[in-house]
PDB file of N, CA and C in Angstrom:
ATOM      1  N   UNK A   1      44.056  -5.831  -2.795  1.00  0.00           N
ATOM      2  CA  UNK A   1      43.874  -4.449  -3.156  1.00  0.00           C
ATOM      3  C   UNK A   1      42.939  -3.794  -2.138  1.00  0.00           C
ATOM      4  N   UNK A   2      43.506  -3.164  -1.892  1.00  0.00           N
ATOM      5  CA  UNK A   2      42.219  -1.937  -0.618  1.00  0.00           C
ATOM      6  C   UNK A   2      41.495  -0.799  -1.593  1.00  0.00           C
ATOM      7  N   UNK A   3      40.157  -1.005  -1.234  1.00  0.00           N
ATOM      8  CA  UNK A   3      39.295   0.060  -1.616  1.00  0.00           C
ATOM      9  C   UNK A   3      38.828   0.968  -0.688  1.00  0.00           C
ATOM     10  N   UNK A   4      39.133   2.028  -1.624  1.00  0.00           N
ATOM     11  CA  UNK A   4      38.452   3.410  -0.750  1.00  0.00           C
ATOM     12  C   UNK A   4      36.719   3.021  -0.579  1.00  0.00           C
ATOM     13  N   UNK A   5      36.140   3.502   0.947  1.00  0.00           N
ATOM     14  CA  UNK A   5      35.058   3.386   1.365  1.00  0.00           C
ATOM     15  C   UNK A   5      34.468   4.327   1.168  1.00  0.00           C
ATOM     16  N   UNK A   6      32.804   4.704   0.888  1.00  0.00           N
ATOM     17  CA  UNK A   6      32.239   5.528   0.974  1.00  0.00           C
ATOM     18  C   UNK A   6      30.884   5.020   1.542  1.00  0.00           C
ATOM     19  N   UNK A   7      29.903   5.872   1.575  1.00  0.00           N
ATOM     20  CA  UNK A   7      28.599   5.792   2.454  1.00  0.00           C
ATOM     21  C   UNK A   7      27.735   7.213   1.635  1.00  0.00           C
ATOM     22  N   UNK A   8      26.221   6.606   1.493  1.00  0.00           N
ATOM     23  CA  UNK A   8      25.745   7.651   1.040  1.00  0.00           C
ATOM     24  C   UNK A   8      24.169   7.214   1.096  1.00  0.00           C
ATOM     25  N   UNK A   9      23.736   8.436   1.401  1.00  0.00           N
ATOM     26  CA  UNK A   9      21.788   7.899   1.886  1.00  0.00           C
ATOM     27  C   UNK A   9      20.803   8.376   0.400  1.00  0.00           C
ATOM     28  N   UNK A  10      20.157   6.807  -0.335  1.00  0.00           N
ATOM     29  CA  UNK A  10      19.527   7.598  -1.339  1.00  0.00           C
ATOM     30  C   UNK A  10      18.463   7.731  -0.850  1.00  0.00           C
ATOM     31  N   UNK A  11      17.340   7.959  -2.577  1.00  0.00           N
ATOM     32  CA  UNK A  11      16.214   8.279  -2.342  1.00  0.00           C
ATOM     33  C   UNK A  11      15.686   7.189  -2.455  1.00  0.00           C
ATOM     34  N   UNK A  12      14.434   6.848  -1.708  1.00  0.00           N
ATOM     35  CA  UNK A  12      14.285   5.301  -1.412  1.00  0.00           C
ATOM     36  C   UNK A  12      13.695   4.664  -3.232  1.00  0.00           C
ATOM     37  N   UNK A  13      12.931   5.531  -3.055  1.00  0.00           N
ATOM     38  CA  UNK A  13      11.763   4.997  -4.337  1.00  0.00           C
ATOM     39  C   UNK A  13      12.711   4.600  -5.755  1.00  0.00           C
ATOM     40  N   UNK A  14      14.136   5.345  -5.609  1.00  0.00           N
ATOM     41  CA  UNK A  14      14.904   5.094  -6.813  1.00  0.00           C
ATOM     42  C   UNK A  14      16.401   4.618  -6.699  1.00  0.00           C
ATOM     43  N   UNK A  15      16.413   3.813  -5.183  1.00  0.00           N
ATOM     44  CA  UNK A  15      17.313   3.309  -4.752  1.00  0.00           C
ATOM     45  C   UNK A  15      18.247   2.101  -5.941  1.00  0.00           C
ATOM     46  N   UNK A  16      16.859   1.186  -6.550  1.00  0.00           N
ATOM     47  CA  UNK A  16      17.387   0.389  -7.341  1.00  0.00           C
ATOM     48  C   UNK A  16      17.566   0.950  -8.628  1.00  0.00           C
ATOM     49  N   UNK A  17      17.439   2.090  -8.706  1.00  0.00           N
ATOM     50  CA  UNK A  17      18.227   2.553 -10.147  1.00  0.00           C
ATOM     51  C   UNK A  17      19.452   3.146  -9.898  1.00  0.00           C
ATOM     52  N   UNK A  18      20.001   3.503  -9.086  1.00  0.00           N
ATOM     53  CA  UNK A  18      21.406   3.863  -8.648  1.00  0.00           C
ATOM     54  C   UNK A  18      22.629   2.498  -8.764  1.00  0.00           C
ATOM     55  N   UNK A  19      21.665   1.317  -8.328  1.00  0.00           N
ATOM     56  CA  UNK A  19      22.150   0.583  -7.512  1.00  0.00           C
ATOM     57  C   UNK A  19      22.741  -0.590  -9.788  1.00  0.00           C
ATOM     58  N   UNK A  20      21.854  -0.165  -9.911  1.00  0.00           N
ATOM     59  CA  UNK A  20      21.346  -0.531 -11.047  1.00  0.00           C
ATOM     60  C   UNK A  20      22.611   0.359 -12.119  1.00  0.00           C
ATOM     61  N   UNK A  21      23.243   1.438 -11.949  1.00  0.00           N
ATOM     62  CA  UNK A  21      23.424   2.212 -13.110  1.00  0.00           C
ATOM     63  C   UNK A  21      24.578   2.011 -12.668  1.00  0.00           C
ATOM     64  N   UNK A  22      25.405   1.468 -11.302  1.00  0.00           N
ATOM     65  CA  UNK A  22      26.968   1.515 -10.783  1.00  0.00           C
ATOM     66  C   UNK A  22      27.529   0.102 -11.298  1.00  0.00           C
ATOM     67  N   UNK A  23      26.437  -0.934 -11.263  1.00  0.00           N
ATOM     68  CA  UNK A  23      26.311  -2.472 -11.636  1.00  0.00           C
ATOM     69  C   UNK A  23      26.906  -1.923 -13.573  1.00  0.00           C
ATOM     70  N   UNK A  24      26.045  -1.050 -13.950  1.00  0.00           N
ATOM     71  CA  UNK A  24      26.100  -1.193 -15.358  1.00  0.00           C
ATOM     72  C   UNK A  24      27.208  -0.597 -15.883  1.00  0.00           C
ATOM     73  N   UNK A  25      28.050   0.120 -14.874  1.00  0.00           N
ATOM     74  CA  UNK A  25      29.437   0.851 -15.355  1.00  0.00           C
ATOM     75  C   UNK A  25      30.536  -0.620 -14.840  1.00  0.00           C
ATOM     76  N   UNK A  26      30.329  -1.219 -16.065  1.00  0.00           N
ATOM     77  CA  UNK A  26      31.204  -2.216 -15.650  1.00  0.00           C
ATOM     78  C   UNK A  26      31.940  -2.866 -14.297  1.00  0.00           C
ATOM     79  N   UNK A  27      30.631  -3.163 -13.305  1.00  0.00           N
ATOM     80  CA  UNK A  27      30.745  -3.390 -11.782  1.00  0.00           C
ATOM     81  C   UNK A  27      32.091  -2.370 -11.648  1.00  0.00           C
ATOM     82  N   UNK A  28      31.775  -1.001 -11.445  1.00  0.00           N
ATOM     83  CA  UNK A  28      32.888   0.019 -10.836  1.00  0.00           C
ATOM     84  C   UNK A  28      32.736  -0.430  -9.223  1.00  0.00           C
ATOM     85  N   UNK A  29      32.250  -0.678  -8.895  1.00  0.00           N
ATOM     86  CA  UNK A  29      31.834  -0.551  -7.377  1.00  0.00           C
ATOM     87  C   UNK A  29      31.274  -1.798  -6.870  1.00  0.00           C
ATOM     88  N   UNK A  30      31.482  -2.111  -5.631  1.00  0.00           N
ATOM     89  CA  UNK A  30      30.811  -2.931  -4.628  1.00  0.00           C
ATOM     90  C   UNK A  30      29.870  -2.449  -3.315  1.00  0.00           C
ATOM     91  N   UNK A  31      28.372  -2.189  -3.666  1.00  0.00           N
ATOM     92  CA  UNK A  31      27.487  -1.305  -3.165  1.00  0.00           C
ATOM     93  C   UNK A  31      26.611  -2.430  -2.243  1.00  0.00           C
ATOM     94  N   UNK A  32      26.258  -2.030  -1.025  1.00  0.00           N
ATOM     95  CA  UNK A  32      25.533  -2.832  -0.238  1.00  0.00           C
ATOM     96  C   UNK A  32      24.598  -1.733   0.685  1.00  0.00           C
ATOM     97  N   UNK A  33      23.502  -2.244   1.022  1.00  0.00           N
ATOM     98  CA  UNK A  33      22.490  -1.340   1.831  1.00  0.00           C
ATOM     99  C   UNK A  33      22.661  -1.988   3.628  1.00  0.00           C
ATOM    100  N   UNK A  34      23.134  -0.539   3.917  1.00  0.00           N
ATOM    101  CA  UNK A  34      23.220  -0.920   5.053  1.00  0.00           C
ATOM    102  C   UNK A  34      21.875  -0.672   6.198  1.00  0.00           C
ATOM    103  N   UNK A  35      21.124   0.135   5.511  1.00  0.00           N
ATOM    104  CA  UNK A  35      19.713   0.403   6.108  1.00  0.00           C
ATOM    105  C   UNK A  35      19.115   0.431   6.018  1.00  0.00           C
ATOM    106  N   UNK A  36      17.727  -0.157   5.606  1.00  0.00           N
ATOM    107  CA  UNK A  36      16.714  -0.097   4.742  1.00  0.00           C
ATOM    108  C   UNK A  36      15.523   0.965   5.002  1.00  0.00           C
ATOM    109  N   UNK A  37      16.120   1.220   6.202  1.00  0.00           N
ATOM    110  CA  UNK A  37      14.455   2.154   6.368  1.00  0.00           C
ATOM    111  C   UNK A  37      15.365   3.565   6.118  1.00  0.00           C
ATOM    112  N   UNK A  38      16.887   3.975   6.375  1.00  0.00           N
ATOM    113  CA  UNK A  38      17.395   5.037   5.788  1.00  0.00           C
ATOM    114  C   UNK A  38      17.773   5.133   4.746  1.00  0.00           C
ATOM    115  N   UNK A  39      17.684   4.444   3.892  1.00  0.00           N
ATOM    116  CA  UNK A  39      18.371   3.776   2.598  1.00  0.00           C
ATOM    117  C   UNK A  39      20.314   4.174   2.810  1.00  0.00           C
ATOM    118  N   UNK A  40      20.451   4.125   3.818  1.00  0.00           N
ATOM    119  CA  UNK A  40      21.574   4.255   3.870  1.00  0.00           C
ATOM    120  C   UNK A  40      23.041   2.791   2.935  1.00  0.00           C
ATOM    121  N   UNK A  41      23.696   3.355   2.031  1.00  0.00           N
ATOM    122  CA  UNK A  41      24.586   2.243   1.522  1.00  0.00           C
ATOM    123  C   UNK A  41      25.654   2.266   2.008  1.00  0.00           C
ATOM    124  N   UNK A  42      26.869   1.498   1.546  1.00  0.00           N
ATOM    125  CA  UNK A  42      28.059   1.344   1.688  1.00  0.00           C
ATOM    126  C   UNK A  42      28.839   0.810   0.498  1.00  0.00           C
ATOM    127  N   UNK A  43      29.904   1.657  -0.388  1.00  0.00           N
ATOM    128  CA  UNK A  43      30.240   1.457  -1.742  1.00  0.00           C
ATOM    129  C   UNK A  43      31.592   1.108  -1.295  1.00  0.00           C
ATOM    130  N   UNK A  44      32.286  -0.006  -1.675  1.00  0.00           N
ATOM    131  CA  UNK A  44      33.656  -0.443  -1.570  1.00  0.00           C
ATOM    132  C   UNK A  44      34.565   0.298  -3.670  1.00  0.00           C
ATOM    133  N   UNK A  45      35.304   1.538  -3.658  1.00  0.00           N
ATOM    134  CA  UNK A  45      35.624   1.717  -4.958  1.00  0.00           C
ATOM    135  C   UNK A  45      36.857   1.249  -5.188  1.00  0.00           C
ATOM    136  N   UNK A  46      37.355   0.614  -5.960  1.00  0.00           N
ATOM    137  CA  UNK A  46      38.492   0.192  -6.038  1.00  0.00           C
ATOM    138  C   UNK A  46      39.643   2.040  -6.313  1.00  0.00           C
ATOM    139  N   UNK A  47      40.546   1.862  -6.058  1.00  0.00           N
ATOM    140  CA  UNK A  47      41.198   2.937  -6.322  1.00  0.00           C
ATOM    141  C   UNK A  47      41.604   3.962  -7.504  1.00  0.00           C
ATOM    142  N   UNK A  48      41.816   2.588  -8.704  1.00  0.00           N
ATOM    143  CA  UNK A  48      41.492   3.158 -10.334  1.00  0.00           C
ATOM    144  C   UNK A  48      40.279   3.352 -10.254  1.00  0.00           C
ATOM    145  N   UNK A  49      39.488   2.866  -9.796  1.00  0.00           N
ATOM    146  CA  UNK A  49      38.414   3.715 -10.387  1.00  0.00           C
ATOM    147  C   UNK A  49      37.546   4.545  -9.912  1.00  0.00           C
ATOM    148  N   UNK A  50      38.387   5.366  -8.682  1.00  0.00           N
ATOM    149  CA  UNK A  50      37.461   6.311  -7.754  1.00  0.00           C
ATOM    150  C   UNK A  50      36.951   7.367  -8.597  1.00  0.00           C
ATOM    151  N   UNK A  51      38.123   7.712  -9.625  1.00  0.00           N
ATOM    152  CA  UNK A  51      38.017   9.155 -10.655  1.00  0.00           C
ATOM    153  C   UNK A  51      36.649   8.964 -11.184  1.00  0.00           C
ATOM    154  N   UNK A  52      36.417   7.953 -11.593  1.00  0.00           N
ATOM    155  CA  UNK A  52      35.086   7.669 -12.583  1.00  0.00           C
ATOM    156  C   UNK A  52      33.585   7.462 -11.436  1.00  0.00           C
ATOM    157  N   UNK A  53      34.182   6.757 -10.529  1.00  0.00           N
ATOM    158  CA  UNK A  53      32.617   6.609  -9.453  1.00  0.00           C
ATOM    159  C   UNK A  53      32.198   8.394  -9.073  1.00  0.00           C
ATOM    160  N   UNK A  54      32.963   9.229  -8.682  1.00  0.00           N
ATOM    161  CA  UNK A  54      33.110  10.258  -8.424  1.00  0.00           C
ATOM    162  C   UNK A  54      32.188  11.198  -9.100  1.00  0.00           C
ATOM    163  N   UNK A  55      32.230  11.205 -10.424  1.00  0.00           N
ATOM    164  CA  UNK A  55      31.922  11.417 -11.537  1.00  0.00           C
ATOM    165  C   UNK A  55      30.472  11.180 -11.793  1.00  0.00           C
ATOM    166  N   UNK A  56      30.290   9.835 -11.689  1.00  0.00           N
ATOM    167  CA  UNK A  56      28.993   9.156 -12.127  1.00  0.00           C
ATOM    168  C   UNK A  56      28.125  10.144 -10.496  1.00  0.00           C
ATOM    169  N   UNK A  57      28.370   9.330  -9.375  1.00  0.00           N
ATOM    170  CA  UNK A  57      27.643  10.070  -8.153  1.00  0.00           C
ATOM    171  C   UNK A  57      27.532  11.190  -7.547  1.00  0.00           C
ATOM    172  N   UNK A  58      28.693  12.334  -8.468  1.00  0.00           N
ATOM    173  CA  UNK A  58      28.026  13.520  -8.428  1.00  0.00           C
ATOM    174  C   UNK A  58      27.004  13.677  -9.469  1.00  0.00           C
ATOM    175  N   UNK A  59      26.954  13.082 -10.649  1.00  0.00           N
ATOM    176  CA  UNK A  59      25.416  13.273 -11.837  1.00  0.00           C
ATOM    177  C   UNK A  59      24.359  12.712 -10.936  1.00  0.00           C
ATOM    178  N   UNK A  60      24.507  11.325 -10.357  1.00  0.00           N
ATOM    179  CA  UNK A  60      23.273  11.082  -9.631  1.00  0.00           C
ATOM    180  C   UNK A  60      22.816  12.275  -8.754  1.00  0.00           C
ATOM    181  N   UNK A  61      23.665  12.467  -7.622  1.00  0.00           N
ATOM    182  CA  UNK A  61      23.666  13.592  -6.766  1.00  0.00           C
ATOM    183  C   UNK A  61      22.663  15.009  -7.359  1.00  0.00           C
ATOM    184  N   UNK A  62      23.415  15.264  -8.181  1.00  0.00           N
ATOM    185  CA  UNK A  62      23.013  16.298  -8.955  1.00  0.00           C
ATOM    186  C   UNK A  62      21.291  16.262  -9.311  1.00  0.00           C
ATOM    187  N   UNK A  63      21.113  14.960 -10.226  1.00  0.00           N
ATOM    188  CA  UNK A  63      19.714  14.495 -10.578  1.00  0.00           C
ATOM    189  C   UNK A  63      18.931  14.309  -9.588  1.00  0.00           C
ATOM    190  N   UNK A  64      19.418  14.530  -7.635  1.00  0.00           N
ATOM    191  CA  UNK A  64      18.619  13.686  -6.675  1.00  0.00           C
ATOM    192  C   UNK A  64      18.274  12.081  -6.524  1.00  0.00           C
ATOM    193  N   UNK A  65      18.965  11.269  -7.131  1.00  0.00           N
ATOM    194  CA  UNK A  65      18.897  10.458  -6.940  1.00  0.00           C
ATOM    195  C   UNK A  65      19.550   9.661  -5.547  1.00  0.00           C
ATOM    196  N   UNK A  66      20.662  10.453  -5.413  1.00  0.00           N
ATOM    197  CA  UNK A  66      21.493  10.355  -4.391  1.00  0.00           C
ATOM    198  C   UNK A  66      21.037  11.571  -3.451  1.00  0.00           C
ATOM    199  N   UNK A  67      20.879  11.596  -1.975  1.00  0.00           N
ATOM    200  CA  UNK A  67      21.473  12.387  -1.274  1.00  0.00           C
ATOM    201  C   UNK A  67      22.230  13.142  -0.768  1.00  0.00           C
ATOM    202  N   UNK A  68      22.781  12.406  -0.669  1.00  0.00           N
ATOM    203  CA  UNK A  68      24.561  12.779  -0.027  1.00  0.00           C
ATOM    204  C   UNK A  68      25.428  11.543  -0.047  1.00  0.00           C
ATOM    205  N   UNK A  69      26.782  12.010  -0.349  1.00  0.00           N
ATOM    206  CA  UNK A  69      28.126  11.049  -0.037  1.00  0.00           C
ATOM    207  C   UNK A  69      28.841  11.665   0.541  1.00  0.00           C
ATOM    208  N   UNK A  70      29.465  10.540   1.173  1.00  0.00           N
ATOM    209  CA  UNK A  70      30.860  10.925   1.283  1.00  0.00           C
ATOM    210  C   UNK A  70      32.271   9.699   1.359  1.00  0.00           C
ATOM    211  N   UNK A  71      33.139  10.320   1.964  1.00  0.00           N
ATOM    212  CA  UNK A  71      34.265   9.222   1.703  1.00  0.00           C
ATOM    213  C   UNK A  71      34.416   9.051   3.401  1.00  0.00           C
ATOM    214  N   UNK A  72      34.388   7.870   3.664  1.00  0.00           N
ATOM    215  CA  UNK A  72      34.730   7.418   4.976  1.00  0.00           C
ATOM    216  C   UNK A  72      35.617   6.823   5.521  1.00  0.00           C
ATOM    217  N   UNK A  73      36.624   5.991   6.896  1.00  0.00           N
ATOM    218  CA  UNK A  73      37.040   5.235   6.786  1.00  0.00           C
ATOM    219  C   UNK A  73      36.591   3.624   6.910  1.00  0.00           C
ATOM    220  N   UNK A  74      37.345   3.132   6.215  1.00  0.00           N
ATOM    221  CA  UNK A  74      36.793   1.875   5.862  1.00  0.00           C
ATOM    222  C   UNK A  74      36.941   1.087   6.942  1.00  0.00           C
ATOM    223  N   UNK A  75      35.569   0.246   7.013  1.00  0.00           N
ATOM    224  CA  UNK A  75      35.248  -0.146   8.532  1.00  0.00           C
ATOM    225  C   UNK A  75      35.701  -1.787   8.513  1.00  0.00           C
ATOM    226  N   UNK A  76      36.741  -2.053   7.592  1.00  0.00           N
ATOM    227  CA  UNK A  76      36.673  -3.635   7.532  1.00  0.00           C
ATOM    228  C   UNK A  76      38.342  -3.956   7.920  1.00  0.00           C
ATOM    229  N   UNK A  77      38.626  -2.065   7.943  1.00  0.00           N
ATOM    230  CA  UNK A  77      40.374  -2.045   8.206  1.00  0.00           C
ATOM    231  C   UNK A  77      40.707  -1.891   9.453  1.00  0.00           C
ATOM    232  N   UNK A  78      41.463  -2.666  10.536  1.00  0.00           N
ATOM    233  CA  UNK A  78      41.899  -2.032  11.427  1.00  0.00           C
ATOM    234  C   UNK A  78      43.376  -1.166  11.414  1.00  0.00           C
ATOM    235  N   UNK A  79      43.631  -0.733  12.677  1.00  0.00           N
ATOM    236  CA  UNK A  79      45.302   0.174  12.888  1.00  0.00           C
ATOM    237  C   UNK A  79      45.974  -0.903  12.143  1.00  0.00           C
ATOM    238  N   UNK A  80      46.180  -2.416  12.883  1.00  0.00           N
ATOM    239  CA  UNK A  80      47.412  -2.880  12.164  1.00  0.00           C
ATOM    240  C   UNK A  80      47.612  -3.162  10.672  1.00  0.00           C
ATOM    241  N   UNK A  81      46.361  -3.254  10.166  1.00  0.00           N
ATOM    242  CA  UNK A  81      46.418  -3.636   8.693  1.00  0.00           C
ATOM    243  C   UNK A  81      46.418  -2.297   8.032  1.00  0.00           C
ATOM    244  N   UNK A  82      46.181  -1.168   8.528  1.00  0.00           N
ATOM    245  CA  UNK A  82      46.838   0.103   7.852  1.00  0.00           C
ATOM    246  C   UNK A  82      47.898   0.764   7.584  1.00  0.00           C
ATOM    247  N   UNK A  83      48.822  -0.243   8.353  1.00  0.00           N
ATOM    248  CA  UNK A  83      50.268   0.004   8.957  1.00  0.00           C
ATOM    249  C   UNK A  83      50.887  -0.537   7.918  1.00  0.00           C
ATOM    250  N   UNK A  84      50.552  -1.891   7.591  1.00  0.00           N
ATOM    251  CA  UNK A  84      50.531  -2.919   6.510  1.00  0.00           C
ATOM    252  C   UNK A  84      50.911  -1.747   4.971  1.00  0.00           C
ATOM    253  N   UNK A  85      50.258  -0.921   4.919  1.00  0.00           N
ATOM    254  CA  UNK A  85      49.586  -0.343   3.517  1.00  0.00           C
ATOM    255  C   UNK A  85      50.380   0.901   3.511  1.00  0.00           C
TER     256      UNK A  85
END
């Protein structure tokens, strides 16, 4: 199954409650920090359940917990395996 990629820079001090509240929506997501001094992440969403991550990280967003997102391409895919799909 291919998941849509995203990327998004939190706020540091409340990084592990984000990280913490995506874990608790029934692992929706596969979230990893790709930067520690930007708190920059990287969220792997499965495709059913982009509607709902969407959802949840605009409330974070909203609350500041989050910075910014967005949807990226996924850096684990190359041309030929997109061709594949």
């Amino acid at each position: 199954m291919l998941c849509k990629y995203y990327k998004a820079n939190l706020q540091r001090t409340t990084a592990w409650f984000v990280s913490g509240v995506l874990r608790n929506e029934s692992n929706l997501v596969l979230e990893r920090c790709l930067d520690k001094f930007t708190c920059e992440f990287e969220f792997f969403v499965p495709t059913d359940c982009e509607k709902h991550f969407l959802k949840v990280m605009a409330f974070l967003l909203e609350k500041g917990f989050v910075l910014n997102f967005s949807e990226q391409k996924n850096r684990f895919l190359d041309e030929a395996t997109e061709q594949q799909f």
